[in-house]
Protein backbone atom coordinates (compact mmCIF):
# COMPACT_ATOMS: atom_id res chain seq x y z
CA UNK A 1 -5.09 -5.22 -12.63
CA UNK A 2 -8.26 -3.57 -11.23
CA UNK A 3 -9.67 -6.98 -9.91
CA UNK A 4 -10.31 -8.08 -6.69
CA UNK A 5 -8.70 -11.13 -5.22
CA UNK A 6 -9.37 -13.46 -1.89
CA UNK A 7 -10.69 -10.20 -0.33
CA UNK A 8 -8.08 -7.79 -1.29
CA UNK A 9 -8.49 -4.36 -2.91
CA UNK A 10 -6.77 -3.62 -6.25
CA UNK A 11 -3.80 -0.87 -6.39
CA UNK A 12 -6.32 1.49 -7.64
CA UNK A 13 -8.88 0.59 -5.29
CA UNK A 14 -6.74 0.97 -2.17
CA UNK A 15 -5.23 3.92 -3.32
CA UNK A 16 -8.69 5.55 -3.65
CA UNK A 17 -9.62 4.31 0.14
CA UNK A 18 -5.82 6.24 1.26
CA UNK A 19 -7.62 9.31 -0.51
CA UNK A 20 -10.43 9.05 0.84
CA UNK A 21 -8.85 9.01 4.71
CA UNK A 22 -6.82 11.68 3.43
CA UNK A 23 -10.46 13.63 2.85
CA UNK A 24 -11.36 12.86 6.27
CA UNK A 25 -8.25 13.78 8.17
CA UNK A 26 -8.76 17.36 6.27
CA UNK A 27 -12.25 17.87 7.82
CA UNK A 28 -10.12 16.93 11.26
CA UNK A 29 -12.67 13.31 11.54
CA UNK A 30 -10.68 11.34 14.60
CA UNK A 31 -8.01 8.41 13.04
CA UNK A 32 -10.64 5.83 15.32
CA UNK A 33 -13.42 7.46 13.44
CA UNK A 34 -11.42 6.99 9.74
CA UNK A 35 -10.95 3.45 10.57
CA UNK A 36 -14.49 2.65 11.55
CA UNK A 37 -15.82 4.61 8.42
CA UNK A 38 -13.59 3.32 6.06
CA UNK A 39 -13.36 -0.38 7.82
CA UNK A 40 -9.75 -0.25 8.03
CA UNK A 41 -7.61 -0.95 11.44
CA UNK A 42 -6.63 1.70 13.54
CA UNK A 43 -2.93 0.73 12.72
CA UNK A 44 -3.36 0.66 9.22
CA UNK A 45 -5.07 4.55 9.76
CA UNK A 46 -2.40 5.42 11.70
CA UNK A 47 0.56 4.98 9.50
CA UNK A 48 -2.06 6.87 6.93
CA UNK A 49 -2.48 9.64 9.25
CA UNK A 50 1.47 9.84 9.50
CA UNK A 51 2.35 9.21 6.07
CA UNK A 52 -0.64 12.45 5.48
CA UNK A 53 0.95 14.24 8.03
CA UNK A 54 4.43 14.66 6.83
CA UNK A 55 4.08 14.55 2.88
CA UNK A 56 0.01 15.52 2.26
CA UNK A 57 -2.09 13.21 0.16
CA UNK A 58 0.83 12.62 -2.28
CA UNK A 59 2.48 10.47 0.14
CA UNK A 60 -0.62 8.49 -0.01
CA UNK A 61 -0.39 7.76 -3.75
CA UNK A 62 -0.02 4.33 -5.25
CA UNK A 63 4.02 3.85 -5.74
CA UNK A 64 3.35 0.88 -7.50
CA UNK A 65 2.61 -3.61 -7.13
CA UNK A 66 4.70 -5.05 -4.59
CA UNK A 67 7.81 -4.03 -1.38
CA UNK A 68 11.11 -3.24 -1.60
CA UNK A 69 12.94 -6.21 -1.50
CA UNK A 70 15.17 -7.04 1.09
CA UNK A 71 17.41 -9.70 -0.83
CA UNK A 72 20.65 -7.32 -2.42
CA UNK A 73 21.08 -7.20 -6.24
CA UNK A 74 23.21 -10.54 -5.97
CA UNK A 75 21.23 -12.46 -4.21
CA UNK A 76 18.15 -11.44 -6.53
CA UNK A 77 20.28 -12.71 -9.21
CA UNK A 78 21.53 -16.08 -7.98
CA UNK A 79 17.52 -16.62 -7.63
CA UNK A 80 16.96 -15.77 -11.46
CA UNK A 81 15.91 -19.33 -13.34
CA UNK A 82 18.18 -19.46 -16.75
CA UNK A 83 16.48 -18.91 -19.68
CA UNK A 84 16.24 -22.80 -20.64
CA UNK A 85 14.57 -23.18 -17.14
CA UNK A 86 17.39 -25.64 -16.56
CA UNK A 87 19.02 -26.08 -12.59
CA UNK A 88 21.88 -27.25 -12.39
């Protein structure tokens, strides 16, 4: 898991760059300033800044690969492939 791919930044790798921002909103460094340091957008800063804000660096942990979905628990299931990989 702690490889890059097509330009993206492994879990622990952004994680450590959320950290880092976290640092720099501590010593009071401007959210335009983060983003140019850490070559982030300002947006992307911003919801850092908020997320730092509200719950300290733990909100800016790692909660794991991947969204909550939006599909319910049915609909998740009637996408499921049956074991034989069979579609009827």
């Amino acid at each position: 898991m702690g490889t890059r791919t097509r330009g993206q930044l492994s879990l622990v790798e952004a994680e450590r760059r959320r950290l880092q921002a976290a640092d720099l909103f501590e010593q009071g460094m401007r959210q335009s300033k983060v983003a140019e340091v850490l070559g982030v957008s300002r947006q992307a800063v911003s919801l850092w800044h908020r997320a730092w804000r509200e719950g300290g660096s733990d909100a800016l942990l790692s909660t794991g690969p991947g969204g909550r979905s939006y599909l319910s628990a049915g609909q998740e299931a009637e996408l499921e492939v049956p074991p034989d990989g069979l579609i009827a």
